[in-house]
PDB file of N, CA and C in Angstrom:
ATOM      1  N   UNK A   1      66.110  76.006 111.932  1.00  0.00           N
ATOM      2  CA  UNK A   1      65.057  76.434 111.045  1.00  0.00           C
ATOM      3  C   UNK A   1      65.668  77.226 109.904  1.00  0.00           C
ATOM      4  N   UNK A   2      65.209  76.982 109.002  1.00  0.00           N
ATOM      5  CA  UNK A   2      65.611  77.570 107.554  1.00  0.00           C
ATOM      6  C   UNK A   2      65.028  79.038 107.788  1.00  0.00           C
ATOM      7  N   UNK A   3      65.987  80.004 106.877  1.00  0.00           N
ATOM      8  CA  UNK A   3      66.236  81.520 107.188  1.00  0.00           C
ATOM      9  C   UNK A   3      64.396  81.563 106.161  1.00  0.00           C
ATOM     10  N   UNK A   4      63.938  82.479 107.256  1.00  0.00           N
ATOM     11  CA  UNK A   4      62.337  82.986 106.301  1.00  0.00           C
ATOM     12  C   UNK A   4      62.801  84.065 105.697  1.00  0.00           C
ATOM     13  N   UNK A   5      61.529  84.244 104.689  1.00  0.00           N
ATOM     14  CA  UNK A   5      61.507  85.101 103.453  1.00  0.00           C
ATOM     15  C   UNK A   5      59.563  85.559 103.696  1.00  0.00           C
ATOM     16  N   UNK A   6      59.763  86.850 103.543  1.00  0.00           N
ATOM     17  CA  UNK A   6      58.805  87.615 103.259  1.00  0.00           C
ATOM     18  C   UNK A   6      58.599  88.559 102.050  1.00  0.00           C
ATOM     19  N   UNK A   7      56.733  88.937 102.079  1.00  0.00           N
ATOM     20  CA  UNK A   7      57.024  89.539 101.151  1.00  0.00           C
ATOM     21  C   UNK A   7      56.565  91.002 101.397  1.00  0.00           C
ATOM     22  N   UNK A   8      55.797  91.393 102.753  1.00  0.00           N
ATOM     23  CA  UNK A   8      55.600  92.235 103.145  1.00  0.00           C
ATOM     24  C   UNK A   8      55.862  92.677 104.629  1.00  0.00           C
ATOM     25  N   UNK A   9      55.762  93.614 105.390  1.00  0.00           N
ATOM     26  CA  UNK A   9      56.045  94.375 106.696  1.00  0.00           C
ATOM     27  C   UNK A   9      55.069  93.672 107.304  1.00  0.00           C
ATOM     28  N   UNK A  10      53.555  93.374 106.770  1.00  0.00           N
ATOM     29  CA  UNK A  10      52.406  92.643 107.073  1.00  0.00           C
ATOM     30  C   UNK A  10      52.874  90.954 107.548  1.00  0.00           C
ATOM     31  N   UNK A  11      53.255  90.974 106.521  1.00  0.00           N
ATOM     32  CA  UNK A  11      53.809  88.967 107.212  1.00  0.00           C
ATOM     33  C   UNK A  11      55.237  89.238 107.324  1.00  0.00           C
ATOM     34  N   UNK A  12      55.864  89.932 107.915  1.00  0.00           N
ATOM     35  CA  UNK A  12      57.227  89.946 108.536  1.00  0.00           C
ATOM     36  C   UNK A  12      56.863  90.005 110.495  1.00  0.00           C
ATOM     37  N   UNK A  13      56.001  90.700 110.591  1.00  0.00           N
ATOM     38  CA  UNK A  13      55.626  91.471 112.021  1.00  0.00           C
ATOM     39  C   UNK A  13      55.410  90.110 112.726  1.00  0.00           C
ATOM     40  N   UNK A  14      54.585  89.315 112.422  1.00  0.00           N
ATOM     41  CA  UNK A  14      54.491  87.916 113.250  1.00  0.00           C
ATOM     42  C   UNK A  14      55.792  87.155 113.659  1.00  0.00           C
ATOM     43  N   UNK A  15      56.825  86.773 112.682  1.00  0.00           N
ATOM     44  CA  UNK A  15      57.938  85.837 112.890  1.00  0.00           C
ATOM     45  C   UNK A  15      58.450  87.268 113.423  1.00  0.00           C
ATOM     46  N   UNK A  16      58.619  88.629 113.700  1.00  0.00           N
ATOM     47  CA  UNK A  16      59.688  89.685 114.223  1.00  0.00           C
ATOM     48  C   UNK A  16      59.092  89.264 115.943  1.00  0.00           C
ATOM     49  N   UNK A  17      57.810  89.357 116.215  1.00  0.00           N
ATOM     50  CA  UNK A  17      57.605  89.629 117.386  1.00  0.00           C
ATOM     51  C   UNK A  17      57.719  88.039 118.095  1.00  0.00           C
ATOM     52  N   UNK A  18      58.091  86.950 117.103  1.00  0.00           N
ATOM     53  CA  UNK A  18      57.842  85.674 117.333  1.00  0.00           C
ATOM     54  C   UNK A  18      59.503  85.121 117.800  1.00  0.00           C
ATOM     55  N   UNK A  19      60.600  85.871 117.084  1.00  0.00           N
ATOM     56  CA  UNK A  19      62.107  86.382 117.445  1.00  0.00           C
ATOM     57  C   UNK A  19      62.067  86.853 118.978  1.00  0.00           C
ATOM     58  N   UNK A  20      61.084  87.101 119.322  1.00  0.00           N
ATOM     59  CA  UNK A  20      60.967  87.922 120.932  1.00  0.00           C
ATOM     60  C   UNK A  20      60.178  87.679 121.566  1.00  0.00           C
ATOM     61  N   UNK A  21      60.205  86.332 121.860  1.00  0.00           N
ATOM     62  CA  UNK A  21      58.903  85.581 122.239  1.00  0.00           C
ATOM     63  C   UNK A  21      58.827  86.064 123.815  1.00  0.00           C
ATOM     64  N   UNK A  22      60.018  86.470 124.387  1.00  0.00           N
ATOM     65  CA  UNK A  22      60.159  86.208 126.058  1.00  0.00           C
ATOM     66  C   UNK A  22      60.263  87.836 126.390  1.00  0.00           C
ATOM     67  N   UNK A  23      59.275  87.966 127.251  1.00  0.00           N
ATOM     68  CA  UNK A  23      58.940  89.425 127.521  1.00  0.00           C
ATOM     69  C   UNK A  23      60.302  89.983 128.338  1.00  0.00           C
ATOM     70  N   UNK A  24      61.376  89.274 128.736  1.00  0.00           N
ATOM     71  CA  UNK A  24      62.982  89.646 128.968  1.00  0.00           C
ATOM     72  C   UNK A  24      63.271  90.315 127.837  1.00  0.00           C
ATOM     73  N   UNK A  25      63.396  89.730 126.418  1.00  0.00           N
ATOM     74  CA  UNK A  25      64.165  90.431 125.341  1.00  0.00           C
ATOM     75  C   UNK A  25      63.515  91.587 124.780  1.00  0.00           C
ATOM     76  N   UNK A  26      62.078  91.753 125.201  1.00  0.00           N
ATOM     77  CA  UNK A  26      61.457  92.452 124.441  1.00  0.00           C
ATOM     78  C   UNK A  26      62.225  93.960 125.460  1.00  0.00           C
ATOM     79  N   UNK A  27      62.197  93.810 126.804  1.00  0.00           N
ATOM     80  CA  UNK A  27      62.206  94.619 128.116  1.00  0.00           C
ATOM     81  C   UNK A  27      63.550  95.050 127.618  1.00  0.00           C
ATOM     82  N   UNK A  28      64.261  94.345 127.629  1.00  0.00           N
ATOM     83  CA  UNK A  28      65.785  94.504 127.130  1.00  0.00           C
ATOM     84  C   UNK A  28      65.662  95.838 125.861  1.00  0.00           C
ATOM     85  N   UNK A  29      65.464  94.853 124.764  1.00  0.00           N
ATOM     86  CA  UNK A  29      65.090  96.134 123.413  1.00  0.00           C
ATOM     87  C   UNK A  29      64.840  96.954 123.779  1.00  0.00           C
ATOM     88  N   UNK A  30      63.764  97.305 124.668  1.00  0.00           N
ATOM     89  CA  UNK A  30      63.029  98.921 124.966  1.00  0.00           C
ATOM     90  C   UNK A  30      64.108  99.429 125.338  1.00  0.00           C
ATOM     91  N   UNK A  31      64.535  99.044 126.650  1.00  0.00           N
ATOM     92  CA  UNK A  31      65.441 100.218 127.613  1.00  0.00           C
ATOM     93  C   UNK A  31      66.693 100.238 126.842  1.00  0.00           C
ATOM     94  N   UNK A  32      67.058  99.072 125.878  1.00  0.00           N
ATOM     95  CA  UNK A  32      68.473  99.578 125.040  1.00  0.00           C
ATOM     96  C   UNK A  32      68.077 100.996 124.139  1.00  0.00           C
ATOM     97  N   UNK A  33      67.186 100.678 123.813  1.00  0.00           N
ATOM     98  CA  UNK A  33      66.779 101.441 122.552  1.00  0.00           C
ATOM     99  C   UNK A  33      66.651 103.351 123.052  1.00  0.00           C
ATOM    100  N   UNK A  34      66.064 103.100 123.916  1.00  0.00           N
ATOM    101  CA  UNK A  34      65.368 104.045 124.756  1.00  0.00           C
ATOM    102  C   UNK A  34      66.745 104.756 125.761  1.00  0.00           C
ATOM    103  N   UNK A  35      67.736 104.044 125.806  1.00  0.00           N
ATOM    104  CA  UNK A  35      69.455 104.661 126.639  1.00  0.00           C
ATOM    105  C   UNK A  35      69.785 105.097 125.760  1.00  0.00           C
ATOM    106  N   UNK A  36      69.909 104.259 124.603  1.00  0.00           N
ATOM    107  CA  UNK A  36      70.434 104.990 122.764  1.00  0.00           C
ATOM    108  C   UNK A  36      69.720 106.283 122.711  1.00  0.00           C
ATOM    109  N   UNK A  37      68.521 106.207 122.555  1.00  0.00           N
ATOM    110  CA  UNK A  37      68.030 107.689 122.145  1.00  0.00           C
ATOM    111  C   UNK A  37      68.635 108.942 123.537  1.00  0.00           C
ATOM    112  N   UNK A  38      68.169 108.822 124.503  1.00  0.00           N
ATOM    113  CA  UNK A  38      68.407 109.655 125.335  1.00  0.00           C
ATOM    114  C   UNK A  38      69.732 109.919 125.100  1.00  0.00           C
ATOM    115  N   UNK A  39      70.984 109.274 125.218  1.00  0.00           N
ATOM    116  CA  UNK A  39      72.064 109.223 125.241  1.00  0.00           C
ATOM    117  C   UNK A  39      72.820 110.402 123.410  1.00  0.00           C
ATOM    118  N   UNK A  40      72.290 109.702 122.790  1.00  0.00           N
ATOM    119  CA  UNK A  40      72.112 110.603 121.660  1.00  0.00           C
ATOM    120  C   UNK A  40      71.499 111.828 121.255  1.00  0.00           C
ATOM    121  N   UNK A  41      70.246 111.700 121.872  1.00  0.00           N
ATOM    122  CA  UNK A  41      69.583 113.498 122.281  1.00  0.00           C
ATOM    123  C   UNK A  41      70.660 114.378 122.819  1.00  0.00           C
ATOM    124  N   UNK A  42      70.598 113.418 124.478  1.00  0.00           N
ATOM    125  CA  UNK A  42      71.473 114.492 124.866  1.00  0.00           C
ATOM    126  C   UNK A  42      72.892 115.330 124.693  1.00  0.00           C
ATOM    127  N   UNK A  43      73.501 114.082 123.658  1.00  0.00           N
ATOM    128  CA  UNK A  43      74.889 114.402 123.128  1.00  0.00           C
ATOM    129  C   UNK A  43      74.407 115.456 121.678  1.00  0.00           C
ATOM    130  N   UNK A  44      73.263 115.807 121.057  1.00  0.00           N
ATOM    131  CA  UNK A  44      73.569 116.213 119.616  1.00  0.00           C
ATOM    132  C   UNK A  44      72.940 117.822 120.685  1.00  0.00           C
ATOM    133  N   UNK A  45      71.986 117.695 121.911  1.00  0.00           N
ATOM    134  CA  UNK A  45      71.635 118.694 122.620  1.00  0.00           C
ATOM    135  C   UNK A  45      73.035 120.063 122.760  1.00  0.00           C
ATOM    136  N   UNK A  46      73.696 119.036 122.813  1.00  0.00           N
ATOM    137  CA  UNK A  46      75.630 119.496 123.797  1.00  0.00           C
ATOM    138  C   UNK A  46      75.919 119.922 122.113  1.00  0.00           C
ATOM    139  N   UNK A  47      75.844 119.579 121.070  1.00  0.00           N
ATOM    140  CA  UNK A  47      76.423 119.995 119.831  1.00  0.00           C
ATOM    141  C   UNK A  47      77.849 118.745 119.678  1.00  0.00           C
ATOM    142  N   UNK A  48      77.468 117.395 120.384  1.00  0.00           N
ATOM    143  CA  UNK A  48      78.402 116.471 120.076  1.00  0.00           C
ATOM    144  C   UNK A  48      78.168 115.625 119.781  1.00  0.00           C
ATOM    145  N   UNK A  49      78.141 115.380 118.537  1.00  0.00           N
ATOM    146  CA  UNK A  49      77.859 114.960 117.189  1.00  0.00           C
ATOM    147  C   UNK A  49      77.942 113.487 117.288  1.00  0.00           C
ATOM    148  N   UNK A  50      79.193 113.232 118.070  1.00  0.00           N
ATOM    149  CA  UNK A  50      79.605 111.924 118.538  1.00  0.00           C
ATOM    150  C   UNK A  50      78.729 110.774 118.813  1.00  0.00           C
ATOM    151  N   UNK A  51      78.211 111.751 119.688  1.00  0.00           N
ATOM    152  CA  UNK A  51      76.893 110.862 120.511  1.00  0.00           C
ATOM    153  C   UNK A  51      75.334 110.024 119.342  1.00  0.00           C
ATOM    154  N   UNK A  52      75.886 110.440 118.319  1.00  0.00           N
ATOM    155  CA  UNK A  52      74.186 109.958 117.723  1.00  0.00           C
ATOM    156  C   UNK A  52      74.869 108.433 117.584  1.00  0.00           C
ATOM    157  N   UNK A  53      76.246 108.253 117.546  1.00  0.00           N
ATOM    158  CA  UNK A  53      76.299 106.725 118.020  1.00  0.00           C
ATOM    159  C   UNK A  53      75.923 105.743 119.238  1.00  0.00           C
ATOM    160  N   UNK A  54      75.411 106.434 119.783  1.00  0.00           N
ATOM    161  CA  UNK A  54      75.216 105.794 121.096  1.00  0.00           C
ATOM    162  C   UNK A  54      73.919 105.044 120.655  1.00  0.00           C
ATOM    163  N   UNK A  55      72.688 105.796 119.982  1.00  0.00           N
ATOM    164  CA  UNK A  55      72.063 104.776 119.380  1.00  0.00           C
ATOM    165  C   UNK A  55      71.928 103.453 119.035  1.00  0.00           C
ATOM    166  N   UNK A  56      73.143 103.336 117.901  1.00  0.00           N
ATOM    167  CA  UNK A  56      72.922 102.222 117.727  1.00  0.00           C
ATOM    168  C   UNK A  56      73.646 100.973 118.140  1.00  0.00           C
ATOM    169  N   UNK A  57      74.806 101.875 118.952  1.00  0.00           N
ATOM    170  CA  UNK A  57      75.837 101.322 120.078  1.00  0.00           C
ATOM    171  C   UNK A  57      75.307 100.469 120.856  1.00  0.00           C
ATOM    172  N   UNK A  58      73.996 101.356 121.953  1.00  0.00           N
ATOM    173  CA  UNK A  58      73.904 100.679 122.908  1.00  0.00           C
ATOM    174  C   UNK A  58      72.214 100.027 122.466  1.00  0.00           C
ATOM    175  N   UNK A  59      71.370  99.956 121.542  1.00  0.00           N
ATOM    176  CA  UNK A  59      70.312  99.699 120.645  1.00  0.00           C
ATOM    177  C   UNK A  59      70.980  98.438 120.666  1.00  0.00           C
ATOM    178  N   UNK A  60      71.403  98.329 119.747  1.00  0.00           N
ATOM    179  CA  UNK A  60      72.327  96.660 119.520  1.00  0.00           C
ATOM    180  C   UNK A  60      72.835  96.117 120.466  1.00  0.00           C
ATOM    181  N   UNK A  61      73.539  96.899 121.299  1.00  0.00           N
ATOM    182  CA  UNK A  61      74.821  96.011 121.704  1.00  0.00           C
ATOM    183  C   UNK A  61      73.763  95.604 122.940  1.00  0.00           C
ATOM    184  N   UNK A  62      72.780  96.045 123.469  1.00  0.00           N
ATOM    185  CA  UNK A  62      72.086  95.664 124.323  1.00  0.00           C
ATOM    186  C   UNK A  62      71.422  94.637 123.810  1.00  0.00           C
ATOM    187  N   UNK A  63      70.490  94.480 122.341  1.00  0.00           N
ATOM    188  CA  UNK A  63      69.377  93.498 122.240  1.00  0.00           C
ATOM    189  C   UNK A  63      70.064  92.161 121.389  1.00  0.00           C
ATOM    190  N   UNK A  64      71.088  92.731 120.733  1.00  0.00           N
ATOM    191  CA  UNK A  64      71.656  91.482 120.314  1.00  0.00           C
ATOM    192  C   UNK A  64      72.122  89.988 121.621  1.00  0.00           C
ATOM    193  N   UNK A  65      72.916  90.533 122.889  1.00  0.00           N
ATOM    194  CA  UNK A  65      73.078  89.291 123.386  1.00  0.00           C
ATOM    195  C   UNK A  65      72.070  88.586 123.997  1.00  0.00           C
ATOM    196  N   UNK A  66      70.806  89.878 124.101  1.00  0.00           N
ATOM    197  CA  UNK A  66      69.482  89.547 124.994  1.00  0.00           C
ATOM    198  C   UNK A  66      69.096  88.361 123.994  1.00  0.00           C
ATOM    199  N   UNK A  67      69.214  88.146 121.997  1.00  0.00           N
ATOM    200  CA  UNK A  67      69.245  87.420 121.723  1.00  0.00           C
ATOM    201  C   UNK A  67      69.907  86.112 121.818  1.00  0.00           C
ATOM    202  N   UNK A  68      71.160  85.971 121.900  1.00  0.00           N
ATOM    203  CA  UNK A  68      71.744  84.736 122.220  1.00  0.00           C
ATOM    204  C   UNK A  68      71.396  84.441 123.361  1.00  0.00           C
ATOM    205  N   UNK A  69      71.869  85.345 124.720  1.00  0.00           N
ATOM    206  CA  UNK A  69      71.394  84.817 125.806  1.00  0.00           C
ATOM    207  C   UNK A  69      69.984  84.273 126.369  1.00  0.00           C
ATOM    208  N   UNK A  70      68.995  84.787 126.004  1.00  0.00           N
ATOM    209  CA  UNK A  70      67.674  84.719 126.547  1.00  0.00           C
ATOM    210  C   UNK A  70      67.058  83.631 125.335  1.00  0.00           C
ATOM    211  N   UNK A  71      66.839  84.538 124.607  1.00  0.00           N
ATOM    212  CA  UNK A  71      65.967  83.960 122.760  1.00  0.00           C
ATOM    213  C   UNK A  71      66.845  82.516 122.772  1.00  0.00           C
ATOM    214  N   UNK A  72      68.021  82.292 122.772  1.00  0.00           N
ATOM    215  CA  UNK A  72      68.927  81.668 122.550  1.00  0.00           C
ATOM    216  C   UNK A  72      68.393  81.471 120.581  1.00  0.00           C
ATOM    217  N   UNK A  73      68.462  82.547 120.025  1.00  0.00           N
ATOM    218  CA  UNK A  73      68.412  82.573 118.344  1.00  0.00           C
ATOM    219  C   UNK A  73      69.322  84.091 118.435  1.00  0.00           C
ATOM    220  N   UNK A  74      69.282  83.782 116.674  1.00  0.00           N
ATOM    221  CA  UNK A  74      69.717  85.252 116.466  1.00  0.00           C
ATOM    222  C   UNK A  74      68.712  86.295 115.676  1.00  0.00           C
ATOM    223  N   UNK A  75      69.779  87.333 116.245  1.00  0.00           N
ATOM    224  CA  UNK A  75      68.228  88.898 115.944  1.00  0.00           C
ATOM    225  C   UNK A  75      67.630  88.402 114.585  1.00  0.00           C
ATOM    226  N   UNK A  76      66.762  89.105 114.431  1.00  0.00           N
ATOM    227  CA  UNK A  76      66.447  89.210 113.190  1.00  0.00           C
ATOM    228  C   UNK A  76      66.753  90.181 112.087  1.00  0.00           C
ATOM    229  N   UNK A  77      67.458  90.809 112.544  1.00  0.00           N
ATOM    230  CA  UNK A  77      67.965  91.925 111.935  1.00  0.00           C
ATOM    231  C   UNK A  77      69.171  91.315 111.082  1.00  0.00           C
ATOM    232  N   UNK A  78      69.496  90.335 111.511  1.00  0.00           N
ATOM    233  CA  UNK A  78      70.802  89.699 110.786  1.00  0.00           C
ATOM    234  C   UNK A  78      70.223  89.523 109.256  1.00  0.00           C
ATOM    235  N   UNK A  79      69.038  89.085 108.998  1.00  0.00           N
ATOM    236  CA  UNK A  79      68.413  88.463 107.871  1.00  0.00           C
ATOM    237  C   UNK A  79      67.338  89.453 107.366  1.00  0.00           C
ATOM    238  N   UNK A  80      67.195  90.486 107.783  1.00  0.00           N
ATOM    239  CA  UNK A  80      66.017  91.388 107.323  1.00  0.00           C
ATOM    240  C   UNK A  80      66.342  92.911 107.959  1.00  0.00           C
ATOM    241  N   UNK A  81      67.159  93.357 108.050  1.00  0.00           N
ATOM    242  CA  UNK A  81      67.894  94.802 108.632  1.00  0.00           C
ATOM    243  C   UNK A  81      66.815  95.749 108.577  1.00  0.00           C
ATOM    244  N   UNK A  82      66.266  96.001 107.588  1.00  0.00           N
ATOM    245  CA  UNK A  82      65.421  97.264 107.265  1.00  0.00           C
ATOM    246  C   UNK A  82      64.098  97.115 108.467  1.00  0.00           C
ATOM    247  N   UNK A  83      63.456  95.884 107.517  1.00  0.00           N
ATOM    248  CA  UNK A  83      62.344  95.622 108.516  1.00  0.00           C
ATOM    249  C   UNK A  83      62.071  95.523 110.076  1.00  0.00           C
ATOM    250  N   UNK A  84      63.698  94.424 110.473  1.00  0.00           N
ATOM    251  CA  UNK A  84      63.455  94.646 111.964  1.00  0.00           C
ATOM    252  C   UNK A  84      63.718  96.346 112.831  1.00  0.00           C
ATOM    253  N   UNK A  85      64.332  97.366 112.425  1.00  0.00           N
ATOM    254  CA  UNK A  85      64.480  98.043 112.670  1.00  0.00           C
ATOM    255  C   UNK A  85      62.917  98.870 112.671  1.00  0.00           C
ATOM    256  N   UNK A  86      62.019  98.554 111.571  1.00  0.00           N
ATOM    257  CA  UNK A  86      60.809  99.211 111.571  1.00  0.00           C
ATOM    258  C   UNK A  86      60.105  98.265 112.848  1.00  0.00           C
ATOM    259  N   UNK A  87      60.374  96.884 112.670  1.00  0.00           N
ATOM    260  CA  UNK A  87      59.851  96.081 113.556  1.00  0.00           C
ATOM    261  C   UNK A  87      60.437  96.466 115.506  1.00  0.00           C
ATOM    262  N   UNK A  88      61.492  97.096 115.583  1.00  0.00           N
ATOM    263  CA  UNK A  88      61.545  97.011 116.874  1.00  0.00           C
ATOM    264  C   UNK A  88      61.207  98.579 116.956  1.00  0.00           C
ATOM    265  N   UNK A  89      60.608  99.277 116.501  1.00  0.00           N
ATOM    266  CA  UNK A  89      59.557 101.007 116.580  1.00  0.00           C
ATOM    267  C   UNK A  89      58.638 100.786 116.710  1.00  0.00           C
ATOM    268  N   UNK A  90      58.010  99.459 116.084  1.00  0.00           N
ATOM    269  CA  UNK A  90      56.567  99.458 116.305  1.00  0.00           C
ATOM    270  C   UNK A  90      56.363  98.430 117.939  1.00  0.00           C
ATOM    271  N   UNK A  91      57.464  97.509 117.390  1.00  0.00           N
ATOM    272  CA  UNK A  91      57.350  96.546 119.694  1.00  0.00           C
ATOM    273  C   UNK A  91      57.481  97.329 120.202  1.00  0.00           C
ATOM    274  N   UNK A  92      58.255  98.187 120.422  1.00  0.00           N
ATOM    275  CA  UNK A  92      58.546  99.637 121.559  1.00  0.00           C
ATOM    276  C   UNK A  92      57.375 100.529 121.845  1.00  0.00           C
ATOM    277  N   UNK A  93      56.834 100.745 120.538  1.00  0.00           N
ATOM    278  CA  UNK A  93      55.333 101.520 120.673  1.00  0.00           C
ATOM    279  C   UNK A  93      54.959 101.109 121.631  1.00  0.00           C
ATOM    280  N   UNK A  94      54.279  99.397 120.986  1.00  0.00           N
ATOM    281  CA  UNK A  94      53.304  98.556 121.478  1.00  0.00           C
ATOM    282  C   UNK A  94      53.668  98.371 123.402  1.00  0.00           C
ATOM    283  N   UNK A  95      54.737  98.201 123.208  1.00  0.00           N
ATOM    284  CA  UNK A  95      55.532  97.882 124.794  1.00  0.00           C
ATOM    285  C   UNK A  95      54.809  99.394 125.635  1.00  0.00           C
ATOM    286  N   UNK A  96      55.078 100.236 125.203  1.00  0.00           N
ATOM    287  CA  UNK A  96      55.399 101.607 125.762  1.00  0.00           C
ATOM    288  C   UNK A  96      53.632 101.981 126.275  1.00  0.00           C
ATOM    289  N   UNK A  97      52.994 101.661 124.920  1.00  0.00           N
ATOM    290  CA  UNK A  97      51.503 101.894 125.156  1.00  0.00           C
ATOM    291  C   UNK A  97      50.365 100.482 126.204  1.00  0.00           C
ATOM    292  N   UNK A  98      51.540  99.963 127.099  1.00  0.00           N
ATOM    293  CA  UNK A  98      51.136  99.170 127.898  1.00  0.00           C
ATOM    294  C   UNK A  98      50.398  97.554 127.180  1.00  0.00           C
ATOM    295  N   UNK A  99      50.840  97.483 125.881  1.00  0.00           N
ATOM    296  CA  UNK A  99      50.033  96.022 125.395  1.00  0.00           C
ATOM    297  C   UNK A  99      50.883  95.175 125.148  1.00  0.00           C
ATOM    298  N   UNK A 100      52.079  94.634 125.997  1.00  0.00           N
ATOM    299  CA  UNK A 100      52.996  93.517 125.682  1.00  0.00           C
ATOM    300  C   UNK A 100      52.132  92.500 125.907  1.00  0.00           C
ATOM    301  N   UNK A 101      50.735  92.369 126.228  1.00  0.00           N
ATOM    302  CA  UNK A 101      50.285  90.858 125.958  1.00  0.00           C
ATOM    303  C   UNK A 101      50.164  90.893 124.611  1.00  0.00           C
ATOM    304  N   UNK A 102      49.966  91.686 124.005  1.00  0.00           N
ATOM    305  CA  UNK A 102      49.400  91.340 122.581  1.00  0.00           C
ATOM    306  C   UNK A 102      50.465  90.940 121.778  1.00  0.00           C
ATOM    307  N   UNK A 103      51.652  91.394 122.450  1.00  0.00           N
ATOM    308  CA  UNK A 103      53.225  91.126 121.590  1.00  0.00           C
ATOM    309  C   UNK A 103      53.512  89.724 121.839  1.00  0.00           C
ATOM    310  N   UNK A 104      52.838  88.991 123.641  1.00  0.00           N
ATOM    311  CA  UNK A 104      53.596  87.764 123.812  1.00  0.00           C
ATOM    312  C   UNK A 104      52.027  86.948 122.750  1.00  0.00           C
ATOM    313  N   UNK A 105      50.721  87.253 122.800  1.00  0.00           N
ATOM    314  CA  UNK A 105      49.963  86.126 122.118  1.00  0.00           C
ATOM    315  C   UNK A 105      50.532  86.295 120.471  1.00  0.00           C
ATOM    316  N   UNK A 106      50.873  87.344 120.028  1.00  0.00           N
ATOM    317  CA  UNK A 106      51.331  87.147 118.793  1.00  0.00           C
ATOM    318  C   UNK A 106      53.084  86.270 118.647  1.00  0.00           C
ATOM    319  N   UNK A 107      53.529  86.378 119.416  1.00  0.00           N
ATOM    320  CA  UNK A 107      54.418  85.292 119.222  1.00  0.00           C
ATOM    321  C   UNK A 107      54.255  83.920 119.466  1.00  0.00           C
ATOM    322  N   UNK A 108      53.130  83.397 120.497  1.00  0.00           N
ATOM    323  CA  UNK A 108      53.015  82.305 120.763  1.00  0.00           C
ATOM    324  C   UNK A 108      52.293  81.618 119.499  1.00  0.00           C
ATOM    325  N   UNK A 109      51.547  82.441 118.679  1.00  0.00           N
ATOM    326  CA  UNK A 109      50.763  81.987 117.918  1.00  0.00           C
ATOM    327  C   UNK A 109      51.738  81.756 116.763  1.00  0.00           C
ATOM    328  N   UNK A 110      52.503  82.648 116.402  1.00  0.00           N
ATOM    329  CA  UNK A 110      53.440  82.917 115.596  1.00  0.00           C
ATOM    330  C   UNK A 110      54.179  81.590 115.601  1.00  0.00           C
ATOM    331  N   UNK A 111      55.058  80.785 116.853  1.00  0.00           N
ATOM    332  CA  UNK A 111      55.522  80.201 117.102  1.00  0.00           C
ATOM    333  C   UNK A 111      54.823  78.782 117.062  1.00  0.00           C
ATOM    334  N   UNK A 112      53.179  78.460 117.413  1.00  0.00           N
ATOM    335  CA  UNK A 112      52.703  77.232 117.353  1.00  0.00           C
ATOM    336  C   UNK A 112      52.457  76.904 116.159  1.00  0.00           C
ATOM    337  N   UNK A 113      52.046  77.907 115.247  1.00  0.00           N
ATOM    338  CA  UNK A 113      51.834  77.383 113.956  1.00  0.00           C
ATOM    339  C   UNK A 113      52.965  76.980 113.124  1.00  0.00           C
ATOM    340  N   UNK A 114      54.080  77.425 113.090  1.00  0.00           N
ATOM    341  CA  UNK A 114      55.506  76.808 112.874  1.00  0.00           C
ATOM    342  C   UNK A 114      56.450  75.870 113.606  1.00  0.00           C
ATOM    343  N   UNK A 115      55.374  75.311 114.354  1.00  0.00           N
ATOM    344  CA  UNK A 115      56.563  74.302 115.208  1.00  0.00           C
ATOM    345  C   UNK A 115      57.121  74.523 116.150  1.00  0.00           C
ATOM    346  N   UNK A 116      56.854  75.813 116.423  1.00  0.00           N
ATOM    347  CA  UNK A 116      57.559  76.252 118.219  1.00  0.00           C
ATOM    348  C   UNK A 116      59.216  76.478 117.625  1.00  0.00           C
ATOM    349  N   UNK A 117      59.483  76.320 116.180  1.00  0.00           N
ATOM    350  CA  UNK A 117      60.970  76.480 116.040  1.00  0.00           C
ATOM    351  C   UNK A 117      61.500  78.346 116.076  1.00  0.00           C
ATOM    352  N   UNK A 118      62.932  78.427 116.090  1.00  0.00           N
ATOM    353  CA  UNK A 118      63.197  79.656 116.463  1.00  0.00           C
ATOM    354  C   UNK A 118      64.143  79.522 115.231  1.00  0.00           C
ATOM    355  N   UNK A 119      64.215  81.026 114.275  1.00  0.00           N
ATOM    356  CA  UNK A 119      65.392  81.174 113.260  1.00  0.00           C
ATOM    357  C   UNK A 119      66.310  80.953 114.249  1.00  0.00           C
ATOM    358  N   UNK A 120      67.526  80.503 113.487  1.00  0.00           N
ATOM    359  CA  UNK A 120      68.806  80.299 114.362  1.00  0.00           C
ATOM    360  C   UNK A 120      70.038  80.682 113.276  1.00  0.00           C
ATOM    361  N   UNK A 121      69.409  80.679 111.923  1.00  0.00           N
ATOM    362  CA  UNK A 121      70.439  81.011 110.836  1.00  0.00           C
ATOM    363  C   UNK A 121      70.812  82.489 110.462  1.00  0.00           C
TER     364      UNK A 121
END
């Protein structure tokens, strides 16, 4: 599938949550995201400064292969950095505040109206 183009956070959020169609990668994202922060709290807590890498250390290094492996696409962050980063604060919300159905019908929908195809570029 040819790399999409948006023009707002509004029509980006569908193809972001549509990147994460399988409630594995989404599960993945959270608890990476969510080891990053703790891991980084607790290191800037200690006054070691070091640690605010752990963020995006283990943020990434966790949801990126959940992409190849699971998604079998790549993040979306490759092609839209800013946004998916706003985009995986607001899935985490959504995850956190107990409504991952609403994350998997917005990808399915996301996904039927385009062909069921997945960015891969």
């Amino acid at each position: 599938m040819a790399k999409q183009t948006f023009s707002t956070f509004e029509d980006f959020w569908p193809y972001y949550v549509a990147m994460h169609s399988k409630a594995a990668t989404r599960w993945v994202h959270t608890l990476g995201t969510l080891t990053g922060l703790a891991v980084t709290t607790y290191g800037l807590a200690r006054g070691r400064r070091r640690y605010a890498a752990a963020l995006p250390l283990i943020g990434y290094g966790t949801a990126w292969p959940a992409h190849f492996l699971i998604e079998k696409n790549n993040p979306a962050s490759f092609g839209h950095p800013l946004w998916s980063l706003r985009g995986d604060a607001k899935m985490i919300g959504t995850m956190l505040a107990g409504r991952d159905v609403e994350l998997a019908e917005t990808a399915a929908k996301w996904l039927s109206e385009h062909g069921g195809g997945q960015d891969t570029d």
